[in-house]
Protein backbone atom coordinates (compact mmCIF):
# COMPACT_ATOMS: atom_id res chain seq x y z
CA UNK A 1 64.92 52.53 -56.51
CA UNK A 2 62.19 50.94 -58.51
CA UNK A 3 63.27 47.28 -57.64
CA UNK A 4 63.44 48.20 -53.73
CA UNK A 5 59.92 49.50 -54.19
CA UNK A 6 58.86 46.43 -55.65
CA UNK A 7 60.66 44.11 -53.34
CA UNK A 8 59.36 45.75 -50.12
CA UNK A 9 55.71 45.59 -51.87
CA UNK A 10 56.55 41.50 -52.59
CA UNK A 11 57.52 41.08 -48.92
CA UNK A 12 54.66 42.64 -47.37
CA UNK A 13 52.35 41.06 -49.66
CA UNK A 14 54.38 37.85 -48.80
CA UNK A 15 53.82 38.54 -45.33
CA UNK A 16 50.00 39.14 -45.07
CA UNK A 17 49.71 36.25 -46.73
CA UNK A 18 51.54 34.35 -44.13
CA UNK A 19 49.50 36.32 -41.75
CA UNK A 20 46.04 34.76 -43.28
CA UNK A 21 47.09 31.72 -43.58
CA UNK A 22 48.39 31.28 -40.12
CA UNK A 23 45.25 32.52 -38.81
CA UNK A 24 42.81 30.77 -40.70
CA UNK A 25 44.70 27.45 -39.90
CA UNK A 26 45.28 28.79 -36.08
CA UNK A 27 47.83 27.63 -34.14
CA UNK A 28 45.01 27.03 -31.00
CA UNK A 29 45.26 23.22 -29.79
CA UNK A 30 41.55 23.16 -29.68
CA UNK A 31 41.53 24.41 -33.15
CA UNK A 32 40.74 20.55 -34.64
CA UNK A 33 37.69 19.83 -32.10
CA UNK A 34 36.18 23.37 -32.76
CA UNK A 35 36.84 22.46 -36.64
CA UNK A 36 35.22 18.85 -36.16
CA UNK A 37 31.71 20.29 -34.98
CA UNK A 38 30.55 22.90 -37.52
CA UNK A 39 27.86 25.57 -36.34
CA UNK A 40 25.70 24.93 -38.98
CA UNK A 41 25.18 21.17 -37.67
CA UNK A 42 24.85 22.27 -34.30
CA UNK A 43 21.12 21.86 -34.00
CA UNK A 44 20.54 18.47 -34.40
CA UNK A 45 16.89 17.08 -35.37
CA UNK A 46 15.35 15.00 -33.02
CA UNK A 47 14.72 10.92 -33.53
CA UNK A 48 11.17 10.45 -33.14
CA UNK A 49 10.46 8.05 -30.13
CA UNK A 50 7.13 5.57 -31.55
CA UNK A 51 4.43 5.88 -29.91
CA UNK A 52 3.40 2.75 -27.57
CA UNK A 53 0.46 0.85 -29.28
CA UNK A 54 -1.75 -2.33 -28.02
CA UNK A 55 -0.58 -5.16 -29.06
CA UNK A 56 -3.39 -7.91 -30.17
CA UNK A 57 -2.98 -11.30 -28.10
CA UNK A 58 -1.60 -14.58 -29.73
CA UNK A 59 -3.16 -17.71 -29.09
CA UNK A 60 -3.16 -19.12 -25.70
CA UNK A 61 -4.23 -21.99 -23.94
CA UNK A 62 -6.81 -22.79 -21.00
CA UNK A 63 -6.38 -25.86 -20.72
CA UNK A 64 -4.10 -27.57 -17.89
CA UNK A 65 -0.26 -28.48 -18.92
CA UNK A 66 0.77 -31.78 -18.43
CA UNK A 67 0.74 -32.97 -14.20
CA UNK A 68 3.98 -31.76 -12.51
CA UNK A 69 4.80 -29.17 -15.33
CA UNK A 70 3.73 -25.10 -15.95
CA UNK A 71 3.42 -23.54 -19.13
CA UNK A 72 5.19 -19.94 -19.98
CA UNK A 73 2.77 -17.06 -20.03
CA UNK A 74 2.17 -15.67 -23.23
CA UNK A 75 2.26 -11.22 -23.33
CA UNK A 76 1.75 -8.60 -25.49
CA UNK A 77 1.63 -5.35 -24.52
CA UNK A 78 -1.73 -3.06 -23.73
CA UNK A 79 -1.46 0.70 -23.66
CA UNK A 80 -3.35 1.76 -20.92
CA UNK A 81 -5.82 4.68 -20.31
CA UNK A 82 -5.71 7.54 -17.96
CA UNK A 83 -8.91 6.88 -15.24
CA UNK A 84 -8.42 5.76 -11.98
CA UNK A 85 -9.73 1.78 -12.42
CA UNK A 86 -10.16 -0.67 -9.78
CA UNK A 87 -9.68 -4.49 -10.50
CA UNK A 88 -12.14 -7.16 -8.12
CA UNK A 89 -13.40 -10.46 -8.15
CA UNK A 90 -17.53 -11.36 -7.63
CA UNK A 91 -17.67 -15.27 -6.41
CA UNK A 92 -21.03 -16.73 -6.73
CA UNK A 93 -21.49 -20.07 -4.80
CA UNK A 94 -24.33 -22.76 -4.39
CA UNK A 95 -25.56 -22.67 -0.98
CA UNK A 96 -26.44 -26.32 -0.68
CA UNK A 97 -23.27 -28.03 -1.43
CA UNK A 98 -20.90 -24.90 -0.86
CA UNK A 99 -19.33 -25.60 -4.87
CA UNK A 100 -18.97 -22.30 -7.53
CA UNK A 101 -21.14 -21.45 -9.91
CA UNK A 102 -19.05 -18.96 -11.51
CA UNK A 103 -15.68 -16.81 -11.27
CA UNK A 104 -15.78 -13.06 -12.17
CA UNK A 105 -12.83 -10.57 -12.51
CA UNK A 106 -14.17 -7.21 -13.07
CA UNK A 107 -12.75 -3.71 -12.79
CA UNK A 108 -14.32 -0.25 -12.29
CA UNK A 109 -13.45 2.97 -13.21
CA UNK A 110 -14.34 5.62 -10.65
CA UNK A 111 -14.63 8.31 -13.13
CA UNK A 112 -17.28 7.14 -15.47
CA UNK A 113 -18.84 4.97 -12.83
CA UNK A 114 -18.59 1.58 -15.86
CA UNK A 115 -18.17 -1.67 -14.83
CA UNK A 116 -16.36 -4.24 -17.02
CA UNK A 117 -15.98 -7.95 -17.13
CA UNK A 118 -12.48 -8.89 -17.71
CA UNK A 119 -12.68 -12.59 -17.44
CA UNK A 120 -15.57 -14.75 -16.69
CA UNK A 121 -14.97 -18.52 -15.36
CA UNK A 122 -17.85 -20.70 -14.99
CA UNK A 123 -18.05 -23.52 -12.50
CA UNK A 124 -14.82 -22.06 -10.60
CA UNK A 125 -14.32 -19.56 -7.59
CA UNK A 126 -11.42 -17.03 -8.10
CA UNK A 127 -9.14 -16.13 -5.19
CA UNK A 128 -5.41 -14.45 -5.03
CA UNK A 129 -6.10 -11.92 -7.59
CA UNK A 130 -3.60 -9.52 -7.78
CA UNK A 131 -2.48 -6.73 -10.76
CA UNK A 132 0.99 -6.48 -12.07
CA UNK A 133 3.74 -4.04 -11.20
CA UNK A 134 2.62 -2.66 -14.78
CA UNK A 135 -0.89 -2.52 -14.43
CA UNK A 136 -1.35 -4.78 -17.88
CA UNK A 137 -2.15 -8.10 -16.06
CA UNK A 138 -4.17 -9.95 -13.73
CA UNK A 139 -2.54 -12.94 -12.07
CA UNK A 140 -5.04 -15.32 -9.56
CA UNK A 141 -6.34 -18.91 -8.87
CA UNK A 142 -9.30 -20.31 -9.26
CA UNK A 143 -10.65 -23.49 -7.84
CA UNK A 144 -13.01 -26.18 -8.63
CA UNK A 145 -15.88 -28.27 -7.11
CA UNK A 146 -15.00 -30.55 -4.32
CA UNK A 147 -13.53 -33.26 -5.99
CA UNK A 148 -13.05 -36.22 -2.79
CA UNK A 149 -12.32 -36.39 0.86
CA UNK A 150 -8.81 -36.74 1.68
CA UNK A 151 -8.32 -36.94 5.68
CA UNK A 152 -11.31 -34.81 5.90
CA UNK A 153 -10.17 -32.50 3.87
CA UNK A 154 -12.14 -31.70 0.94
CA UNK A 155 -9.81 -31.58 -2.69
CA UNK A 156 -9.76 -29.73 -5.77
CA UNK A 157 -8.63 -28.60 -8.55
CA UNK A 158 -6.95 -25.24 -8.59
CA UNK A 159 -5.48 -23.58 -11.76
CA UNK A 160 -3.11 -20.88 -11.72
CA UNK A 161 -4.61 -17.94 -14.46
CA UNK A 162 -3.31 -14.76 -15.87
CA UNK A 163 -5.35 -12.02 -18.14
CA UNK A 164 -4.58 -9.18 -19.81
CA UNK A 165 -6.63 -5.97 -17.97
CA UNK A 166 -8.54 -6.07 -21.55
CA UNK A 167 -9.62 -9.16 -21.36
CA UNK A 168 -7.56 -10.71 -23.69
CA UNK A 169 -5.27 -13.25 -23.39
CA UNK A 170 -7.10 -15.47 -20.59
CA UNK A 171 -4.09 -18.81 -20.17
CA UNK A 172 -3.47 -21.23 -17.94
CA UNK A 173 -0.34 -21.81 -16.41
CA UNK A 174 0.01 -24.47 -13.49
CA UNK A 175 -2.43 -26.70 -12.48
CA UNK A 176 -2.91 -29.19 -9.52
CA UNK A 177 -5.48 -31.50 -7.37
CA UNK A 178 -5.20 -30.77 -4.04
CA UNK A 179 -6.97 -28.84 -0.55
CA UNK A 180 -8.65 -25.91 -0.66
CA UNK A 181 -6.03 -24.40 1.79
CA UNK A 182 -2.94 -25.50 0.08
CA UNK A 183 -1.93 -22.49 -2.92
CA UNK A 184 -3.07 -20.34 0.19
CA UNK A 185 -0.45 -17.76 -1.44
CA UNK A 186 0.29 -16.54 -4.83
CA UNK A 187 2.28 -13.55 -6.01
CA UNK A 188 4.17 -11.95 -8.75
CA UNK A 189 7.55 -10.82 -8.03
CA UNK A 190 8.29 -6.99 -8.85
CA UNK A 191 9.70 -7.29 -12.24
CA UNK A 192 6.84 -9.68 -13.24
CA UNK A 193 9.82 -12.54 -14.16
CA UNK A 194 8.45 -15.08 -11.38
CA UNK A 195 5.87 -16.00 -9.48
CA UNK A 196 5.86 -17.90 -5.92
CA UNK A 197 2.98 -20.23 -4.87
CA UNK A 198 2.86 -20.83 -1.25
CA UNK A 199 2.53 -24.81 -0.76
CA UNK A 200 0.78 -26.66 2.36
CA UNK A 201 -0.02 -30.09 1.78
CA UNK A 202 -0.71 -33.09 4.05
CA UNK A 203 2.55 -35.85 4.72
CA UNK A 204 0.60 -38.79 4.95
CA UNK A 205 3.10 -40.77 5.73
CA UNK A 206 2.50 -40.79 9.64
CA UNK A 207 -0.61 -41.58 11.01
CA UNK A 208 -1.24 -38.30 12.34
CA UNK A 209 0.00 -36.22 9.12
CA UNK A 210 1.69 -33.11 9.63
CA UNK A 211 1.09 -29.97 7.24
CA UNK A 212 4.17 -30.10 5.24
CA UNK A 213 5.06 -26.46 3.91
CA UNK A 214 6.77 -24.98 1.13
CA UNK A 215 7.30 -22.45 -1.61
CA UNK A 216 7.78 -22.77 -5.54
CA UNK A 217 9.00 -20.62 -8.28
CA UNK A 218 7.37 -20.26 -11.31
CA UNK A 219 9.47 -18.42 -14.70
CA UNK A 220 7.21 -16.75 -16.63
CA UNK A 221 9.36 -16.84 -19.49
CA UNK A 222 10.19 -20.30 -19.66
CA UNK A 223 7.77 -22.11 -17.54
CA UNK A 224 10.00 -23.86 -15.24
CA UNK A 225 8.80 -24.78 -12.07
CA UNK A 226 11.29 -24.98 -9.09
CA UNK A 227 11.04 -26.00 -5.61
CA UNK A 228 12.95 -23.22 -3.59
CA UNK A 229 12.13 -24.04 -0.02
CA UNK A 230 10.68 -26.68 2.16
CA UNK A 231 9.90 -26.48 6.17
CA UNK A 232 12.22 -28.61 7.85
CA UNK A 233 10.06 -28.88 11.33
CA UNK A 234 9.32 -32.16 13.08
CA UNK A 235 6.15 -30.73 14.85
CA UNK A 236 3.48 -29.59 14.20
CA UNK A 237 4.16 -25.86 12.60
CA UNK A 238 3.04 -22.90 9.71
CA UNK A 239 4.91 -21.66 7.70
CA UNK A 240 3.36 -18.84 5.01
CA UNK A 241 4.75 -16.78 2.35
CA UNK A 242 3.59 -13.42 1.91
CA UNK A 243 5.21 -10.75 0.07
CA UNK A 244 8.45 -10.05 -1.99
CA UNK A 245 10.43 -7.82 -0.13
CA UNK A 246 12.35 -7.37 -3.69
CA UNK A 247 12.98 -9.31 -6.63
CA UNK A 248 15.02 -11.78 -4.96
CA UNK A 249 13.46 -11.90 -1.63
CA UNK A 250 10.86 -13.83 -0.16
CA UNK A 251 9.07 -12.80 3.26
CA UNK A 252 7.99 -16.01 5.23
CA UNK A 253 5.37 -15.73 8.67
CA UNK A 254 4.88 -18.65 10.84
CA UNK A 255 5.20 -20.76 13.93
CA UNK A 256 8.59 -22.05 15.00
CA UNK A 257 9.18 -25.66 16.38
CA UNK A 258 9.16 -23.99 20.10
CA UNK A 259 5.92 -22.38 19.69
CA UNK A 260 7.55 -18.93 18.90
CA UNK A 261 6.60 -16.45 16.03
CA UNK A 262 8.57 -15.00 13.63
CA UNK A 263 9.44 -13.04 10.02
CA UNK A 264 11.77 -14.58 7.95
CA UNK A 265 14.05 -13.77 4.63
CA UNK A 266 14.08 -16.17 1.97
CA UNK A 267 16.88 -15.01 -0.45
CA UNK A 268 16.00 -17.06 -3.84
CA UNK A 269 19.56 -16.26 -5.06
CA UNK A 270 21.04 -19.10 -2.64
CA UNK A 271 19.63 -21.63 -5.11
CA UNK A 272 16.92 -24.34 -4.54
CA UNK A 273 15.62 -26.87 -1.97
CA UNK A 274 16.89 -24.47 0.92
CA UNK A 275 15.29 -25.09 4.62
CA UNK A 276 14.62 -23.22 7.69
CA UNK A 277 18.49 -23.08 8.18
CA UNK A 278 19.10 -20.72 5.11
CA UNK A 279 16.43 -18.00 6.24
CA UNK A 280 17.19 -15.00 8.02
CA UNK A 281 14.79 -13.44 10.62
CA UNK A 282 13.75 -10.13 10.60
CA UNK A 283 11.69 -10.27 13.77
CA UNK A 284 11.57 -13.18 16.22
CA UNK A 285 8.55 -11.99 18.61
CA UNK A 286 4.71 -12.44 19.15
CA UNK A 287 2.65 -10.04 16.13
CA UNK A 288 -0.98 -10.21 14.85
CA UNK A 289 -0.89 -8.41 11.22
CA UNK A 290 1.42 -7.83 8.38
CA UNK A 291 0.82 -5.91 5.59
CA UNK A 292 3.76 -4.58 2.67
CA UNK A 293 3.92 -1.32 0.60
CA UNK A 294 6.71 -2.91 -1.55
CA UNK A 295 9.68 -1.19 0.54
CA UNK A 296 8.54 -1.62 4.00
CA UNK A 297 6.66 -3.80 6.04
CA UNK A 298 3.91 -3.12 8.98
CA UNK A 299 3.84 -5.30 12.00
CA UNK A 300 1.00 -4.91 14.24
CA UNK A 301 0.12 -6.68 17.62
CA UNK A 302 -2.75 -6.29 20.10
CA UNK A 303 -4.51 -6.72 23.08
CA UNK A 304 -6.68 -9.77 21.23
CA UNK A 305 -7.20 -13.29 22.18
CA UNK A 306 -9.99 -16.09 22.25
CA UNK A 307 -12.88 -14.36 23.82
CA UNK A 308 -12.20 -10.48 22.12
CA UNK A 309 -9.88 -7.54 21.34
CA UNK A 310 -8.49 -4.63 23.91
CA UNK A 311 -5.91 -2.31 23.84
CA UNK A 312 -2.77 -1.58 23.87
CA UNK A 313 -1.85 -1.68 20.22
CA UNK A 314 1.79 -1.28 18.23
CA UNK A 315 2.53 -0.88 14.79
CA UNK A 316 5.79 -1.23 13.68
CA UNK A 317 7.32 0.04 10.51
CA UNK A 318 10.30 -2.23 8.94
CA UNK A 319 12.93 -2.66 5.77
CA UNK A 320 11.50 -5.21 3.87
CA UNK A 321 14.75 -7.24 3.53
CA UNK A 322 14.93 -6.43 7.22
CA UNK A 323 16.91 -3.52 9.24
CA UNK A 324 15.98 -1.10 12.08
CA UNK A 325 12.20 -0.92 12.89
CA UNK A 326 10.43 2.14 13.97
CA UNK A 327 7.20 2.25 15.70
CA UNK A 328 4.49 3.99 13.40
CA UNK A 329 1.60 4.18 16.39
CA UNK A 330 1.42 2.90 19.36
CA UNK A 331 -2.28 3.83 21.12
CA UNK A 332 -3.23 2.30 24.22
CA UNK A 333 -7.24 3.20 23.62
CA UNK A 334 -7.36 0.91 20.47
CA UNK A 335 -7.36 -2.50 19.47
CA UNK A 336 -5.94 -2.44 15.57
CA UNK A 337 -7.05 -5.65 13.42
CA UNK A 338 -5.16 -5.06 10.45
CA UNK A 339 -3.12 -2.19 8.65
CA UNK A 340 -2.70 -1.69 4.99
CA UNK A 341 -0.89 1.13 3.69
CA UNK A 342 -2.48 2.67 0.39
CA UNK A 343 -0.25 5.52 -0.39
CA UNK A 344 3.59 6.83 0.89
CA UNK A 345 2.15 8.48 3.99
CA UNK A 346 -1.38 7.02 4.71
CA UNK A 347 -2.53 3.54 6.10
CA UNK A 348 -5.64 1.90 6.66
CA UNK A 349 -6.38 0.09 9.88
CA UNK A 350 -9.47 -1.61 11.29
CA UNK A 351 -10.13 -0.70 14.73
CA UNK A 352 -12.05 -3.42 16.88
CA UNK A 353 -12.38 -2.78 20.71
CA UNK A 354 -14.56 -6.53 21.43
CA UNK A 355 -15.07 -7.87 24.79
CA UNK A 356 -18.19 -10.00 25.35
CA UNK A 357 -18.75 -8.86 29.15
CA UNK A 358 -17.24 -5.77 30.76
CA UNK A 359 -16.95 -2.31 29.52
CA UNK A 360 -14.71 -0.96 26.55
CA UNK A 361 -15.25 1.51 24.76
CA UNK A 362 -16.43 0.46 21.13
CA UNK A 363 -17.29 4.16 20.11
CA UNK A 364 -14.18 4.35 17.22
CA UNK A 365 -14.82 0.60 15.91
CA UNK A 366 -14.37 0.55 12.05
CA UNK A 367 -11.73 1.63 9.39
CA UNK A 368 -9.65 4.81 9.66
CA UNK A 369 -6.92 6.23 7.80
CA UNK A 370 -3.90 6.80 9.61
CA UNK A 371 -1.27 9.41 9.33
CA UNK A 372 2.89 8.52 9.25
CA UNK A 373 2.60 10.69 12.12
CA UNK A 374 0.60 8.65 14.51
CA UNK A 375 -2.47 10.70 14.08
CA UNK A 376 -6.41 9.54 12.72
CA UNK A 377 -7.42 11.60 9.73
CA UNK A 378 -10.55 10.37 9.19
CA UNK A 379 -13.09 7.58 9.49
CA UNK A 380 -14.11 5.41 6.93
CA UNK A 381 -16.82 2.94 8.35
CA UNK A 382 -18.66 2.19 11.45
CA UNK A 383 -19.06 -1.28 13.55
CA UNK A 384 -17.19 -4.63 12.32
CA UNK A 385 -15.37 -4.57 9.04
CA UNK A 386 -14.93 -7.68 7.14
CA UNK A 387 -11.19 -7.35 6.03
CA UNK A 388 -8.43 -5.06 4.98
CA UNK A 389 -6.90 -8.21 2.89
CA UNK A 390 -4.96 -8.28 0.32
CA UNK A 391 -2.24 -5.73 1.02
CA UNK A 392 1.29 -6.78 -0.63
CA UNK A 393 1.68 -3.55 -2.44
CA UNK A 394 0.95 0.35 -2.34
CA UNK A 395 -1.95 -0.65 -5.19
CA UNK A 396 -3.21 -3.42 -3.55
CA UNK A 397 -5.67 -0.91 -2.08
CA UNK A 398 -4.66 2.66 -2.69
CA UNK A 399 -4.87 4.17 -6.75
CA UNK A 400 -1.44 4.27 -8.93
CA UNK A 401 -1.67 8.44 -8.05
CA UNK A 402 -2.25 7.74 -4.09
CA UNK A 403 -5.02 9.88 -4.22
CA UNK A 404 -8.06 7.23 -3.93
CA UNK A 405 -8.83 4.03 -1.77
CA UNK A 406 -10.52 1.15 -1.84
CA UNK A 407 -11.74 -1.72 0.77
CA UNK A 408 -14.10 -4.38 1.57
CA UNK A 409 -16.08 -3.66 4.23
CA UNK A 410 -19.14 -4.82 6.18
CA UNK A 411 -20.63 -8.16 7.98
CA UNK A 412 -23.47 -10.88 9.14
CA UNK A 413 -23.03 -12.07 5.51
CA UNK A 414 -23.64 -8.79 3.53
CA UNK A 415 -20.56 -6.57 2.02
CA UNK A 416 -19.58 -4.43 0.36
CA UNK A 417 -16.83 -2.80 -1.99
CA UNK A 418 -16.39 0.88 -1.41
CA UNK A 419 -13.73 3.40 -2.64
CA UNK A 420 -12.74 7.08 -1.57
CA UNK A 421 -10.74 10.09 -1.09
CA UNK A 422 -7.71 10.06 0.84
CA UNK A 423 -8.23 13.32 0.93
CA UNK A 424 -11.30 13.18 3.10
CA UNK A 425 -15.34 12.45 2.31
CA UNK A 426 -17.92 9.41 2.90
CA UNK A 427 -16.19 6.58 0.79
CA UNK A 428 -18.57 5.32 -2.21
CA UNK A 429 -19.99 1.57 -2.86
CA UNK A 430 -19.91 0.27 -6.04
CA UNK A 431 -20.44 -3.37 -5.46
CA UNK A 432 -22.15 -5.71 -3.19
CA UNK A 433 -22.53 -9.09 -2.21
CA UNK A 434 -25.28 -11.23 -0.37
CA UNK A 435 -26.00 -14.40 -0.17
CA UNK A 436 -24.19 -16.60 -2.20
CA UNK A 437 -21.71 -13.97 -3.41
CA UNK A 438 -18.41 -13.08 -2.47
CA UNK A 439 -15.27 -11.18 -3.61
CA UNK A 440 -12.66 -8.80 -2.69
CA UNK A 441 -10.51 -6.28 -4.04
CA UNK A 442 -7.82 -7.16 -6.30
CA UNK A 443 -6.26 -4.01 -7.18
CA UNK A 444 -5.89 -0.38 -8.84
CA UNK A 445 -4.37 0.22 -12.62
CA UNK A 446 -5.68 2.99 -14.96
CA UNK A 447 -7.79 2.08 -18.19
């Protein structure tokens, strides 16, 4: 009796034990992955991310590399501030013999109202300024005093520049002798890796020289310097480059051999030395204006020829590596110079109804921002405008935010830089030039 008492208490203690075991090992198939992550390690701490800091400058040079050769740009990086900034240039020229006193890059910030000189060039005139993708940098040329007379063209000598938005870091990267309207194009490409120079130079080979165009590449990183395309035309022709439509393409304007007009696609992937044969058009018809926000370009055409400017007027909106266009405004009351869009659903245009005899109606001359939807929101300035220039990119003109604008404006000599709300109210100056000055707008970054 005793030993079946204790038996039956050694079996069931036998069996509970079995029972623990089994279920503190668990027979679940998911019983290893919930084992491998503990609760009490569930909560994980945070890495902590460094905080961006500005980065002094090393050593650069100023100084032109050797004829025929660039020199890699030298960065570092700049933390940037939070105010609304605009980047511009101030030229200031001898009237008697039309040479530069002295090159100016400046930028503004529209919240303080300060104005700072970023780099200051004397004896040189600065042209093709433009700010990086970034916001860090300003890229532009600057040219010389006349130098000689080459088939009545004047040369010089015109350096290719960068600076950091801090003024630090002034280099030069290219230089060259040559016209004043050859480098008639410079810009970075997206990413900041390259930079294409727009070429037009004289073939003096015939006695009647043609204008022999082309573009190069320059790597930033390296400093090579490649020829990527060359105009193949007989006759007398233009080609210009403009914009990147991307990272890897090129958009070209100009006059074909038969007198047409055109937009082409130069895809830098295909390799070097390509010609007219390796473009691709995106529009093969008459146009006046073109103007890029980065994704999308604006064609506009007009009533305009050699004695003035009448209506109708088209704007067309188009991929920038090419596609379906859409018309953006058509308005058969205005005359539209030139369109620059400053923001993702606002453009600038210049209006200019001119006819030197006969009646138009010249009551809406001056720049107005324009609605995607075809409609005038407000208007800007009054009477001729000098120029809405410069327009590769949505900064080019409008802030980093889209909220503000910017824009040369004015005429007979005197203008003026003045910046705004998209939003609506009387735009503000904050720079002018007279005689003996000139500049433009170069861009928007924060600082």
């Amino acid at each position: 009796m005793n030993v079946f008492r204790y038996s039956k208490l050694q079996f069931t203690f036998v069996c509970c034990c079995l029972i623990y075991l089994l279920s503190a090992c668990s027979l679940n198939p998911f019983a290893t992955t919930q084992a491998a992550t503990p609760q009490a390690a569930a909560t994980a701490i945070p890495a902590s991310t460094p905080s961006p800091t500005t980065v002094p400058m090393p050593p650069t040079q100023t100084d032109c590399p050797a004829t025929g050769t660039a020199r890699a740009m030298v960065t570092a990086p700049l933390v940037l501030g939070s105010h609304p900034t605009v980047v511009y240039t101030v030229n200031q020229i001898d009237l008697h013999n039309n040479n530069p006193l002295m090159g100016m890059l400046k930028r503004y910030d529209v919240v303080t109202g300060n104005k700072t000189v970023i780099a200051s060039i004397p004896d040189m005139s600065i042209y093709n300024a433009q700010v990086s993708t970034d916001g860090q940098w300003v890229l532009f040329t600057s040219f010389s005093k006349q130098l000689s007379m080459i088939q009545q063209s004047p040369t010089r000598e015109v350096r290719l520049q960068a600076v950091r938005m801090d003024g630090q870091g002034l280099q030069t990267l290219y230089c060259a002798t040559t016209f004043f309207f050859d480098f008639a194009n410079v810009r970075w490409s997206p990413n900041q890796q390259l930079i294409a120079i727009s070429r037009s130079t004289l073939d003096n080979a015939t006695p009647n020289p043609n204008e022999v165009d082309a573009v190069q590449l320059l790597h930033t990183a390296t400093g090579q310097l490649q020829n990527i395309y060359t105009s193949t035309f007989s006759v007398r022709s233009t080609i210009r480059f403009d914009f990147w439509a991307d990272n890897t393409h090129i958009v070209l304007q100009g006059v074909n051999e038969d007198g047409g007009q055109g937009i082409s696609l130069l895809d830098i992937t295909k390799g070097v030395n390509q010609h007219n044969s390796d473009l691709t058009t995106i529009l093969n018809s008459h146009f006046r204006s073109l103007a890029s926000d980065g994704t999308k370009l604006y064609v506009g055409d007009n009533g305009c020829d050699q004695v003035g400017c009448s209506p109708p007027s088209t704007i067309l909106a188009i991929p920038a590596t090419g596609g379906v266009s859409q018309t953006l405004w058509h308005t058969t009351q205005y005359a539209v110079l030139e369109t620059c869009p400053f923001n993702d659903h606002q453009l600038l245009v210049d209006i200019q109804n001119v006819r030197p005899s006969g009646p138009i109606d010249t009551s809406h001359n001056g720049i107005w921002i324009l609605n995607s939807d075809g409609t005038l929101a407000q208007r800007l300035t009054s009477g001729r405008s000098v120029a809405v220039s410069n327009c590769a990119s949505l900064w080019s003109h409008g802030s980093r935010d889209g909220s503000l604008y910017a824009l040369l404006t004015g005429s007979n000599g005197a203008s003026q830089l003045v910046f705004g709300k998209a939003s609506g109210g009387a735009p503000t100056s904050f720079a002018s030039y007279g005689a003996g000055l000139s500049g433009d707008i170069a861009g928007w970054t924060t600082f």
